[in-house]
PDB file of N, CA and C in Angstrom:
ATOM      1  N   UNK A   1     -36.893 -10.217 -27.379  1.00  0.00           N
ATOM      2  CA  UNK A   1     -36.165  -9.024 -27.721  1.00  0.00           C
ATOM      3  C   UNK A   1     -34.981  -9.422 -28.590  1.00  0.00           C
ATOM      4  N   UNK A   2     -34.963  -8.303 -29.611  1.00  0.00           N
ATOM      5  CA  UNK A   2     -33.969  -8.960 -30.373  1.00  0.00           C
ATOM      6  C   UNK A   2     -32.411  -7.743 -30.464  1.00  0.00           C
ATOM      7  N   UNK A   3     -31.062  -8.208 -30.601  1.00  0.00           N
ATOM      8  CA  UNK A   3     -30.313  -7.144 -30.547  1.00  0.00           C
ATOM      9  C   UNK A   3     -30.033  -6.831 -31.893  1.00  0.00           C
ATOM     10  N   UNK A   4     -29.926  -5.495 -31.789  1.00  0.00           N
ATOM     11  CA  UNK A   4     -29.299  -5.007 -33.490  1.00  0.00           C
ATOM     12  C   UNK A   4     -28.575  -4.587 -33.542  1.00  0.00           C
ATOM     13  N   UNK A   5     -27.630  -4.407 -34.395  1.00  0.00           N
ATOM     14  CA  UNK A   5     -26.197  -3.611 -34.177  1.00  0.00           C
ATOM     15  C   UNK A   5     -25.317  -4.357 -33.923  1.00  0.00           C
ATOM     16  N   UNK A   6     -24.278  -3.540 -33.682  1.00  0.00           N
ATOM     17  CA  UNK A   6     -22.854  -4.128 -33.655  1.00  0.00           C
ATOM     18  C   UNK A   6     -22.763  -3.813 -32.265  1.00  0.00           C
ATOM     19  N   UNK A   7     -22.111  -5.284 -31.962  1.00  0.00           N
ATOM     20  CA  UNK A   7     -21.449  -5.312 -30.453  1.00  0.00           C
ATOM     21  C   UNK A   7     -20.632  -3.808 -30.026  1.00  0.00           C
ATOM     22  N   UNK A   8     -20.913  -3.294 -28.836  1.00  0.00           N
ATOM     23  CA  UNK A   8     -19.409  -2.213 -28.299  1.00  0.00           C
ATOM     24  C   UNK A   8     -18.261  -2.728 -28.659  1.00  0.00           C
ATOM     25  N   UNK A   9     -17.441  -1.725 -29.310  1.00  0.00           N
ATOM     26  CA  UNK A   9     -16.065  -2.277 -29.294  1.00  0.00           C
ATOM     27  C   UNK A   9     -15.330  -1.910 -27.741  1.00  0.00           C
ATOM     28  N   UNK A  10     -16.177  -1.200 -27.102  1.00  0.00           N
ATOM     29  CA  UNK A  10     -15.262  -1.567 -25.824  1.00  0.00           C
ATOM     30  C   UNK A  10     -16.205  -2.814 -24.632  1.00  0.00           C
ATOM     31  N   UNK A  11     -16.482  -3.940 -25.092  1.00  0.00           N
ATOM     32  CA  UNK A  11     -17.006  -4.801 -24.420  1.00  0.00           C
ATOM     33  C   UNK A  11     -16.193  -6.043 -24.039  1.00  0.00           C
ATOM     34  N   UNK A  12     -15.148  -5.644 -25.127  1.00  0.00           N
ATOM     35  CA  UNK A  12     -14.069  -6.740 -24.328  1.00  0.00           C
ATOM     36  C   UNK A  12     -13.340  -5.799 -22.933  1.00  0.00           C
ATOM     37  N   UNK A  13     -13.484  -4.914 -22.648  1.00  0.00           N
ATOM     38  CA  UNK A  13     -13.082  -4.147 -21.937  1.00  0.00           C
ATOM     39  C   UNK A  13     -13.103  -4.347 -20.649  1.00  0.00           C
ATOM     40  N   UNK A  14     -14.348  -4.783 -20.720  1.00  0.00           N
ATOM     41  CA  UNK A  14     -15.341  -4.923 -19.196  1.00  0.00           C
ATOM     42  C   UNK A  14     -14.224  -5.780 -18.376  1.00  0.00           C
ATOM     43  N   UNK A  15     -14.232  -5.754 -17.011  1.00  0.00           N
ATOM     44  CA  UNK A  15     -13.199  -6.449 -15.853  1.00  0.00           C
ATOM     45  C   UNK A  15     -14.531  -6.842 -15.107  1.00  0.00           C
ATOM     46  N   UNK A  16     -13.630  -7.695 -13.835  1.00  0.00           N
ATOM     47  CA  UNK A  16     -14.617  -7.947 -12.695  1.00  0.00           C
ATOM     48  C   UNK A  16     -14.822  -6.506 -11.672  1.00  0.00           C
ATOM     49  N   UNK A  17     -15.930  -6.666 -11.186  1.00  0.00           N
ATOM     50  CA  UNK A  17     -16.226  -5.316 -10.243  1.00  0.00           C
ATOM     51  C   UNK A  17     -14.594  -5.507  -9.807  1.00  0.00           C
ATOM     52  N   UNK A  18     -14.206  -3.635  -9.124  1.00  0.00           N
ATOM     53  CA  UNK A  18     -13.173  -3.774  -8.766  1.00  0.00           C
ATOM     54  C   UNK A  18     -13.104  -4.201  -7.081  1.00  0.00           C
ATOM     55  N   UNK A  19     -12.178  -4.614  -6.531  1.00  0.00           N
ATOM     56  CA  UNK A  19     -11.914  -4.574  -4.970  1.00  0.00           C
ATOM     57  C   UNK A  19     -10.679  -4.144  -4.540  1.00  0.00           C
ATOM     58  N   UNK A  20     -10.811  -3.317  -3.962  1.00  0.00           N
ATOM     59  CA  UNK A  20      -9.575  -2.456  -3.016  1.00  0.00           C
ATOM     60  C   UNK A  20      -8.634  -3.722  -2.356  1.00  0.00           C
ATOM     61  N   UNK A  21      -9.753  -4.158  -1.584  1.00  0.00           N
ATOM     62  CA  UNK A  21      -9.203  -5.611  -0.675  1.00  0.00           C
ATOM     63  C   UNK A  21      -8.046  -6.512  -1.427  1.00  0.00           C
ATOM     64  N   UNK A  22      -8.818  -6.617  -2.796  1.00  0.00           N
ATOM     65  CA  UNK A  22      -8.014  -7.765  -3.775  1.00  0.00           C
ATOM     66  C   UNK A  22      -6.701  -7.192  -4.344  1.00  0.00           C
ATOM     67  N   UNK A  23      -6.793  -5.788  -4.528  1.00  0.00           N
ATOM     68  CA  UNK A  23      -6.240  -5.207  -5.664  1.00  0.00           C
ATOM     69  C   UNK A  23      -4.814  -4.737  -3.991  1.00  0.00           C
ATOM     70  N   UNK A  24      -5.101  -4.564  -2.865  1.00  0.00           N
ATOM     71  CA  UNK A  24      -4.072  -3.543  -2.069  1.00  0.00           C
ATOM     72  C   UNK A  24      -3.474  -4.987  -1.269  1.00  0.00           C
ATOM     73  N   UNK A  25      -4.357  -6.100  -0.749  1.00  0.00           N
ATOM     74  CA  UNK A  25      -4.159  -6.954   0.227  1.00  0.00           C
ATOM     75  C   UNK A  25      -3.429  -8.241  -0.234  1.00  0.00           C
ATOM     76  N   UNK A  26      -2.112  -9.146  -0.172  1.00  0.00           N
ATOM     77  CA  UNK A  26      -1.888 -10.404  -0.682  1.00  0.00           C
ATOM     78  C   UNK A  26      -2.052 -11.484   0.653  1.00  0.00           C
ATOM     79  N   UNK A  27      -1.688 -10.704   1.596  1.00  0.00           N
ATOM     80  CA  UNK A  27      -1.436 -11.651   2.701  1.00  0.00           C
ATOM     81  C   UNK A  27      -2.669 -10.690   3.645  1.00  0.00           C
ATOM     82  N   UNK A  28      -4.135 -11.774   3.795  1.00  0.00           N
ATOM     83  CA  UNK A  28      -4.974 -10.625   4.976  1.00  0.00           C
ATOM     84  C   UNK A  28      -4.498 -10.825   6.353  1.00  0.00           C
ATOM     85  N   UNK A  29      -4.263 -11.924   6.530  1.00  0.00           N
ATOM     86  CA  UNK A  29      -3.936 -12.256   7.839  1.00  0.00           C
ATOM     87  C   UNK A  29      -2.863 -11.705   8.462  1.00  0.00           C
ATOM     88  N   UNK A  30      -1.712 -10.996   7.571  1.00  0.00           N
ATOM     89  CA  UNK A  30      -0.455 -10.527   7.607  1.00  0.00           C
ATOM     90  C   UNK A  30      -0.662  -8.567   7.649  1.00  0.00           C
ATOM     91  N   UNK A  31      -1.431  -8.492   7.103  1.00  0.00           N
ATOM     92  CA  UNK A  31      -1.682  -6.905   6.696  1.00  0.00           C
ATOM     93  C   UNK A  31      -2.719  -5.984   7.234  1.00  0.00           C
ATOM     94  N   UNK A  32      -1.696  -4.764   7.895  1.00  0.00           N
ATOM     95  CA  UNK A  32      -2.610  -4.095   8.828  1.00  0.00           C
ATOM     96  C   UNK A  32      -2.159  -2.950   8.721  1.00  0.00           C
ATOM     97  N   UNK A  33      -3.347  -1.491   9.064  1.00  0.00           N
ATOM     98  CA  UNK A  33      -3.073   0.014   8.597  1.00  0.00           C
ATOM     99  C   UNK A  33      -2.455   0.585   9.744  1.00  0.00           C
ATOM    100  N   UNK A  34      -2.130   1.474   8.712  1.00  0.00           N
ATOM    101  CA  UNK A  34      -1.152   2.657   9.892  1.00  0.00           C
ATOM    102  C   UNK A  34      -1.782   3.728   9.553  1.00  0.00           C
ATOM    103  N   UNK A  35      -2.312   4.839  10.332  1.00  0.00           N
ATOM    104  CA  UNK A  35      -2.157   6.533  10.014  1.00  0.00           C
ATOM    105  C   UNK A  35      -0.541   7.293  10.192  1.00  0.00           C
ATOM    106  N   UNK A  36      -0.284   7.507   9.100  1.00  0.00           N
ATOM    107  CA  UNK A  36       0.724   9.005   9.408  1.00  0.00           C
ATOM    108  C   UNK A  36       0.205   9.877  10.056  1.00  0.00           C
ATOM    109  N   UNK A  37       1.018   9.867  10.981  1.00  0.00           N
ATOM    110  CA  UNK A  37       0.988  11.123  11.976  1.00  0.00           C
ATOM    111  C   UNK A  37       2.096  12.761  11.683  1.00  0.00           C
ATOM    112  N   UNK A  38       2.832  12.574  11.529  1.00  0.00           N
ATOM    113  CA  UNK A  38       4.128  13.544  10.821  1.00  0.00           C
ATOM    114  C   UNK A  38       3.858  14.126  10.006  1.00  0.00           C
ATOM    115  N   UNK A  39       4.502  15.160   9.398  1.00  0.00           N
ATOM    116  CA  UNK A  39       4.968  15.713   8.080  1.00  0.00           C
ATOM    117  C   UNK A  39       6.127  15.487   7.363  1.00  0.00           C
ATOM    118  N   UNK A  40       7.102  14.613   8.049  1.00  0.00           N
ATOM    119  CA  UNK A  40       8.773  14.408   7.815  1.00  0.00           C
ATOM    120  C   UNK A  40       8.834  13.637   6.729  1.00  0.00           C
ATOM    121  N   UNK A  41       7.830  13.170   5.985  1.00  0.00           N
ATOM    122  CA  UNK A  41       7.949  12.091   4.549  1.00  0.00           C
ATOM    123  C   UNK A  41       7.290  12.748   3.429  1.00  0.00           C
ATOM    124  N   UNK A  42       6.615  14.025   3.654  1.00  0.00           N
ATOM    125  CA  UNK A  42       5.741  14.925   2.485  1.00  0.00           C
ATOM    126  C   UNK A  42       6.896  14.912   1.491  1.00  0.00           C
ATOM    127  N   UNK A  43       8.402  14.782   1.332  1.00  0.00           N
ATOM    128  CA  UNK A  43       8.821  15.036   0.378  1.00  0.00           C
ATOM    129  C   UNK A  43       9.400  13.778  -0.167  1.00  0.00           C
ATOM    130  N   UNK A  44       8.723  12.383   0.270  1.00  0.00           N
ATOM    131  CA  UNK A  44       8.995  10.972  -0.515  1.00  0.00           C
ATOM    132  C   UNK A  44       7.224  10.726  -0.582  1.00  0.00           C
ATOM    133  N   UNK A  45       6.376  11.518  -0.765  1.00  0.00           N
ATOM    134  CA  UNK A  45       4.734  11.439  -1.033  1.00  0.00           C
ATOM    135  C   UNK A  45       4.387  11.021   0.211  1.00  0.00           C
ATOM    136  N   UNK A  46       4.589  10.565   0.982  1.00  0.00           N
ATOM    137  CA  UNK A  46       3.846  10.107   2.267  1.00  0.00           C
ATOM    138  C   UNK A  46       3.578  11.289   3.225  1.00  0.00           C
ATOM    139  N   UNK A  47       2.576  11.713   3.256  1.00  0.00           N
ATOM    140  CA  UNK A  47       1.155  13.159   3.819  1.00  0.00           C
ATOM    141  C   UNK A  47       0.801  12.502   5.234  1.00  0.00           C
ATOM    142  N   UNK A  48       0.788  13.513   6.001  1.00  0.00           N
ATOM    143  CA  UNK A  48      -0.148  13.871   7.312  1.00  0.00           C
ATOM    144  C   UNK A  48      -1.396  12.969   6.883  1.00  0.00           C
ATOM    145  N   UNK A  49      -2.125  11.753   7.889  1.00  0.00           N
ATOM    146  CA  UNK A  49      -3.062  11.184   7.482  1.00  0.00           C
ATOM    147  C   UNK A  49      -3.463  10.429   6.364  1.00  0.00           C
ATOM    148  N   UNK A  50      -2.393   9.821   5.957  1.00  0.00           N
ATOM    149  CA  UNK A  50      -2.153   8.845   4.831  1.00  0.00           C
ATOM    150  C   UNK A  50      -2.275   7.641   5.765  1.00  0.00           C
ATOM    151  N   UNK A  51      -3.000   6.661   4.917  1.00  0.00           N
ATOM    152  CA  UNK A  51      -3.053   5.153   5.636  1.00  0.00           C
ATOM    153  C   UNK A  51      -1.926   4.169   4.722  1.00  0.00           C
ATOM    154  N   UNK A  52      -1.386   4.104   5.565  1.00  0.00           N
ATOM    155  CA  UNK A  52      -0.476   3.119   4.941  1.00  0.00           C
ATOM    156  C   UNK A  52      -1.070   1.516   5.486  1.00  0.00           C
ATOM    157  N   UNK A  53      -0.558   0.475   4.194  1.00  0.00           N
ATOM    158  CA  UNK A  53      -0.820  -0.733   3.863  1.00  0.00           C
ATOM    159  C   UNK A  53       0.330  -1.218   4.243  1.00  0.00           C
ATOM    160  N   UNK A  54       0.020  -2.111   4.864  1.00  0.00           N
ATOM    161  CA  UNK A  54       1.788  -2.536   5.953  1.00  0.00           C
ATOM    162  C   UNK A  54       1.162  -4.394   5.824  1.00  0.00           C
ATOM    163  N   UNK A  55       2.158  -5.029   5.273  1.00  0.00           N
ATOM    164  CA  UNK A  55       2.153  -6.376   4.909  1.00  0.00           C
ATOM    165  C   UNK A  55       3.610  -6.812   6.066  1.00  0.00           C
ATOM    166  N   UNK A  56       2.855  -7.699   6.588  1.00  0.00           N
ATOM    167  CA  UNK A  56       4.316  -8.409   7.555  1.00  0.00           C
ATOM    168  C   UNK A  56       4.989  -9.520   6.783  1.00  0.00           C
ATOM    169  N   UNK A  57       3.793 -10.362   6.032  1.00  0.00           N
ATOM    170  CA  UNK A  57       4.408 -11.239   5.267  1.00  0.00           C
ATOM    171  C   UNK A  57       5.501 -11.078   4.101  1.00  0.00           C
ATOM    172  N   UNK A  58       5.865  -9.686   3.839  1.00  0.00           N
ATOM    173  CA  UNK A  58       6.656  -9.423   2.762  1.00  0.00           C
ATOM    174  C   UNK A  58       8.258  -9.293   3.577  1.00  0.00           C
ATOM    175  N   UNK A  59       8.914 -10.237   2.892  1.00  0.00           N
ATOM    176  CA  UNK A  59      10.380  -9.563   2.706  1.00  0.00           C
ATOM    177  C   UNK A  59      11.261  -8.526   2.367  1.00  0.00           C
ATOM    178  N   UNK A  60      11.384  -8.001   3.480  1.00  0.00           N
ATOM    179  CA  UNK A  60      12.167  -6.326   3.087  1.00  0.00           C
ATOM    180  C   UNK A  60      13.084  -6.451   2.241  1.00  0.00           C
ATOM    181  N   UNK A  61      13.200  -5.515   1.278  1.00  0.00           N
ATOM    182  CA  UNK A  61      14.419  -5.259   0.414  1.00  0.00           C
ATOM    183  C   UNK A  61      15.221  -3.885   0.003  1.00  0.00           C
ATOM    184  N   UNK A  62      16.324  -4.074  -0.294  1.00  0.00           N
ATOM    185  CA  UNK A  62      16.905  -2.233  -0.594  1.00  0.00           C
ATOM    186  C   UNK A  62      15.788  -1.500  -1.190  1.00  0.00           C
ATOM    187  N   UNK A  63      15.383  -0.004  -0.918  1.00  0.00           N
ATOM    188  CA  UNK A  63      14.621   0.846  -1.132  1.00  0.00           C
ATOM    189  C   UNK A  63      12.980   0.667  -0.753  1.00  0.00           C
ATOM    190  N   UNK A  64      13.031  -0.649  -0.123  1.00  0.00           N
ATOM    191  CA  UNK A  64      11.047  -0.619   0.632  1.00  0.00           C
ATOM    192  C   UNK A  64      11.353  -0.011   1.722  1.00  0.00           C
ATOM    193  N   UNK A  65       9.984   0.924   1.893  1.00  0.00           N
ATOM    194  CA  UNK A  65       9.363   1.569   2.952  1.00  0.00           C
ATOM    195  C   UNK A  65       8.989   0.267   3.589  1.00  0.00           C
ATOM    196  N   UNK A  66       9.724   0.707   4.714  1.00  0.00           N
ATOM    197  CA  UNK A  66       9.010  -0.671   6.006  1.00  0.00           C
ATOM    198  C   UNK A  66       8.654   0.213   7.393  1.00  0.00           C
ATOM    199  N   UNK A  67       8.192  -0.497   8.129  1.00  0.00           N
ATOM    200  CA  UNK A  67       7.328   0.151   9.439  1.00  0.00           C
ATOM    201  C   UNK A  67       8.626  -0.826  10.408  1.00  0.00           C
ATOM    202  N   UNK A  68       9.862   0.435  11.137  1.00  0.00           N
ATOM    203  CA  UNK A  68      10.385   0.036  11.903  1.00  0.00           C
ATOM    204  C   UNK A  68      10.189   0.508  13.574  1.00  0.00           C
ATOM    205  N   UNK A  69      10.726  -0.746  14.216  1.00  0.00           N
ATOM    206  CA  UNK A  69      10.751  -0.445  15.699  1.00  0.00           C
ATOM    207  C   UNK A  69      12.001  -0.031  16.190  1.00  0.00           C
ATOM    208  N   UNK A  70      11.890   1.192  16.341  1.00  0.00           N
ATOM    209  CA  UNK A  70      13.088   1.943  17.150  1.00  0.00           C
ATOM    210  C   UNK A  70      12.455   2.648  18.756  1.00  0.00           C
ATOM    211  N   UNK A  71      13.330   1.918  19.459  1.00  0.00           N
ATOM    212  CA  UNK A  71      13.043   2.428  21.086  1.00  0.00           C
ATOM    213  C   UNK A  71      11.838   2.129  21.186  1.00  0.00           C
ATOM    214  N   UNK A  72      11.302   1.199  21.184  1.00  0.00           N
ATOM    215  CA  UNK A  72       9.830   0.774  21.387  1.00  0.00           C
ATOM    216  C   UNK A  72       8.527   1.302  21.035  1.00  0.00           C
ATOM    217  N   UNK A  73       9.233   2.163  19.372  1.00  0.00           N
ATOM    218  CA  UNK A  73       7.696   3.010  19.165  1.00  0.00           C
ATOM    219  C   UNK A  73       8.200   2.284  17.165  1.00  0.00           C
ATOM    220  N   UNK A  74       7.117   2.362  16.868  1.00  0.00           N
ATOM    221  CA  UNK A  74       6.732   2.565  15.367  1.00  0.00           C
ATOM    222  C   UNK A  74       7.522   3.275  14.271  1.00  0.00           C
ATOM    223  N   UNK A  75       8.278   3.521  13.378  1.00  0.00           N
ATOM    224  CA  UNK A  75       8.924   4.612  12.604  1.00  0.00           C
ATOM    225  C   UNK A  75       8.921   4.271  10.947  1.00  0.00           C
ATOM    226  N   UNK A  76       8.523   5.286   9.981  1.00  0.00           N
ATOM    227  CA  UNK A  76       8.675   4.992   9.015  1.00  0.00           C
ATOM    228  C   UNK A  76       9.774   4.842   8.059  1.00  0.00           C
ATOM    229  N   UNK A  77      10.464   3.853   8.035  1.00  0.00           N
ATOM    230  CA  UNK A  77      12.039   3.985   7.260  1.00  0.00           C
ATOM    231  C   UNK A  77      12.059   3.626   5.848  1.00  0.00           C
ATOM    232  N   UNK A  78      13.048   3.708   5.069  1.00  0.00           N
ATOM    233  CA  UNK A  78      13.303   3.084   3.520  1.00  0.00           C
ATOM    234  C   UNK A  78      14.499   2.357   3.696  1.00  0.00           C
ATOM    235  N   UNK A  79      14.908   1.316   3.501  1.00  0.00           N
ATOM    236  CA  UNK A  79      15.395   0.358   3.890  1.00  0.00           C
ATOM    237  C   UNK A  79      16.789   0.507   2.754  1.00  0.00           C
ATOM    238  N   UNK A  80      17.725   0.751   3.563  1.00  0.00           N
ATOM    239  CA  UNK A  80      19.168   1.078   2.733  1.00  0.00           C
ATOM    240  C   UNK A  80      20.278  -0.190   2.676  1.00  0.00           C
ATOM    241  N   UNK A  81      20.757  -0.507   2.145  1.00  0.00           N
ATOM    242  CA  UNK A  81      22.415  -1.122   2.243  1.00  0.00           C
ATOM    243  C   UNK A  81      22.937  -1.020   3.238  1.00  0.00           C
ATOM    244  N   UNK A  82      22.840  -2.362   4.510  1.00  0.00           N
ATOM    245  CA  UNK A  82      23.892  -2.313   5.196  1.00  0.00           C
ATOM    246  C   UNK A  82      23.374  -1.012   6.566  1.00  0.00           C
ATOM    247  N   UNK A  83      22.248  -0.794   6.476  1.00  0.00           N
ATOM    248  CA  UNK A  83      21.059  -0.326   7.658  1.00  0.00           C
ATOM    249  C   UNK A  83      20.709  -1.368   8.472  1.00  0.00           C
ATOM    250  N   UNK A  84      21.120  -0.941   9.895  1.00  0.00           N
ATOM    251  CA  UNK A  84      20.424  -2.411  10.452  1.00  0.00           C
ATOM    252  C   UNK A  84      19.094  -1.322  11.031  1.00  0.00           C
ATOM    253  N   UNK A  85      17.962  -2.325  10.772  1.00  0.00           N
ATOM    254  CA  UNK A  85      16.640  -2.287  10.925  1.00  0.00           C
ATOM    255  C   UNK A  85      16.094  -3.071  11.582  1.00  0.00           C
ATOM    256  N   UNK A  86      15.250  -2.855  12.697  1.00  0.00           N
ATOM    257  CA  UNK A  86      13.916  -3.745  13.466  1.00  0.00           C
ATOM    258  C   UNK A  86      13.011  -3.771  12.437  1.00  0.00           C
ATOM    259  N   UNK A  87      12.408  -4.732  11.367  1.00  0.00           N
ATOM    260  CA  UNK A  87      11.470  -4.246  10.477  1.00  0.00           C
ATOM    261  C   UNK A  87      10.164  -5.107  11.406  1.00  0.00           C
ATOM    262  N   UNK A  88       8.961  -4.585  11.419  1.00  0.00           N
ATOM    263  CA  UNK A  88       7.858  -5.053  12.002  1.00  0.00           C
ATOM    264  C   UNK A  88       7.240  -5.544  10.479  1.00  0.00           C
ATOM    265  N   UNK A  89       7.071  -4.489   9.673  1.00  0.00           N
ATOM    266  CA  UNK A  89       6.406  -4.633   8.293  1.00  0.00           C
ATOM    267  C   UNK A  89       6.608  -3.846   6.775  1.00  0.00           C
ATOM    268  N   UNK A  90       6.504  -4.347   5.573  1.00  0.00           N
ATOM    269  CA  UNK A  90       6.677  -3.490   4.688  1.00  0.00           C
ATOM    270  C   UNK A  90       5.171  -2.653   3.983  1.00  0.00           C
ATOM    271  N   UNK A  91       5.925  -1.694   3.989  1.00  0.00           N
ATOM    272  CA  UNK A  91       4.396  -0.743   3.630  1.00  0.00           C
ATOM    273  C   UNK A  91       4.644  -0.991   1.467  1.00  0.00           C
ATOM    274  N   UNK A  92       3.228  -1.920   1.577  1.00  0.00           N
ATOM    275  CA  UNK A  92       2.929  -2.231   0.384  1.00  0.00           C
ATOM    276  C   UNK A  92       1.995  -1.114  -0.361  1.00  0.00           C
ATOM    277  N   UNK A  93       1.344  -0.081   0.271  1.00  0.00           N
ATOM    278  CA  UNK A  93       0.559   0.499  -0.371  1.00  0.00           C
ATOM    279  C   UNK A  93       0.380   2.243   0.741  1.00  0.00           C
ATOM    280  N   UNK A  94      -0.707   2.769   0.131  1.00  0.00           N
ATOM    281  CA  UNK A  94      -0.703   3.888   0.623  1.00  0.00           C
ATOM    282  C   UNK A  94      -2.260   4.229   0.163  1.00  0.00           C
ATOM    283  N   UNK A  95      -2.809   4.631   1.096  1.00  0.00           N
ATOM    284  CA  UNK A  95      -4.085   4.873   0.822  1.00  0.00           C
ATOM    285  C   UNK A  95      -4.681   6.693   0.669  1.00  0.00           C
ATOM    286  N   UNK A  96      -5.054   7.245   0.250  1.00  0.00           N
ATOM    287  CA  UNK A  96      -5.509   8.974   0.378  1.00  0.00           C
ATOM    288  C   UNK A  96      -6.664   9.595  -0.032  1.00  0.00           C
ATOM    289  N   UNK A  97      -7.108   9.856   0.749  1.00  0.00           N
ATOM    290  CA  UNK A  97      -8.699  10.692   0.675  1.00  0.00           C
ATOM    291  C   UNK A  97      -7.915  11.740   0.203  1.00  0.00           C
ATOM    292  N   UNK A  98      -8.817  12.018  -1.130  1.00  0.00           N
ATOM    293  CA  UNK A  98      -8.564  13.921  -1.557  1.00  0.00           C
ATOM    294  C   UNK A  98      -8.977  14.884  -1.095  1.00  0.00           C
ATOM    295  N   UNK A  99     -10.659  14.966  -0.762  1.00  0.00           N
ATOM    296  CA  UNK A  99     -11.546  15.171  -0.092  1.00  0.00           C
ATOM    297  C   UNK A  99     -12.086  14.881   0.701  1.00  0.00           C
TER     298      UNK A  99
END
């Protein structure tokens, strides 16, 4: 078989298949999901039934969403100046079914 024509110009384009895993996860051993349960973050994007991507291995910094322990339960905070925080983990990602 022989080819004719001119190469696609979008063939440099092409990537490796994609992976969620590769593309959401740096640390696996470190990183584990949460469901939102609440409505109290709908107005910083975080929805009722959103999975959040929670990395322990990351270092909190001013303005990360981290997964804190207050009174022995779970809470979603943004990490301010001079906030003292229990941080368990930082939420690296956010996951959402549309449908």
């Amino acid at each position: 078989m022989y080819s004719t024509g001119f190469p696609s110009p979008a063939e440099h384009e092409w990537e490796k298949p994609l992976s969620l895993d590769r593309y959401l996860i740096a640390h696996p051993l470190a990183t584990f999901f949460m469901r939102v349960g609440g409505d109290s973050l709908i107005a910083h994007g975080i929805h009722p039934g959103d999975i959040l991507i929670v990395d322990r291995a990351v270092t909190p910094k001013v303005g990360d969403w981290v997964i804190a322990v207050e009174a022995g339960s779970f809470a979603v905070r943004c990490v301010e100046r001079g906030q003292p925080l229990m941080v368990w983990g930082v939420v690296v990602g956010i996951a959402r079914k549309l449908r």
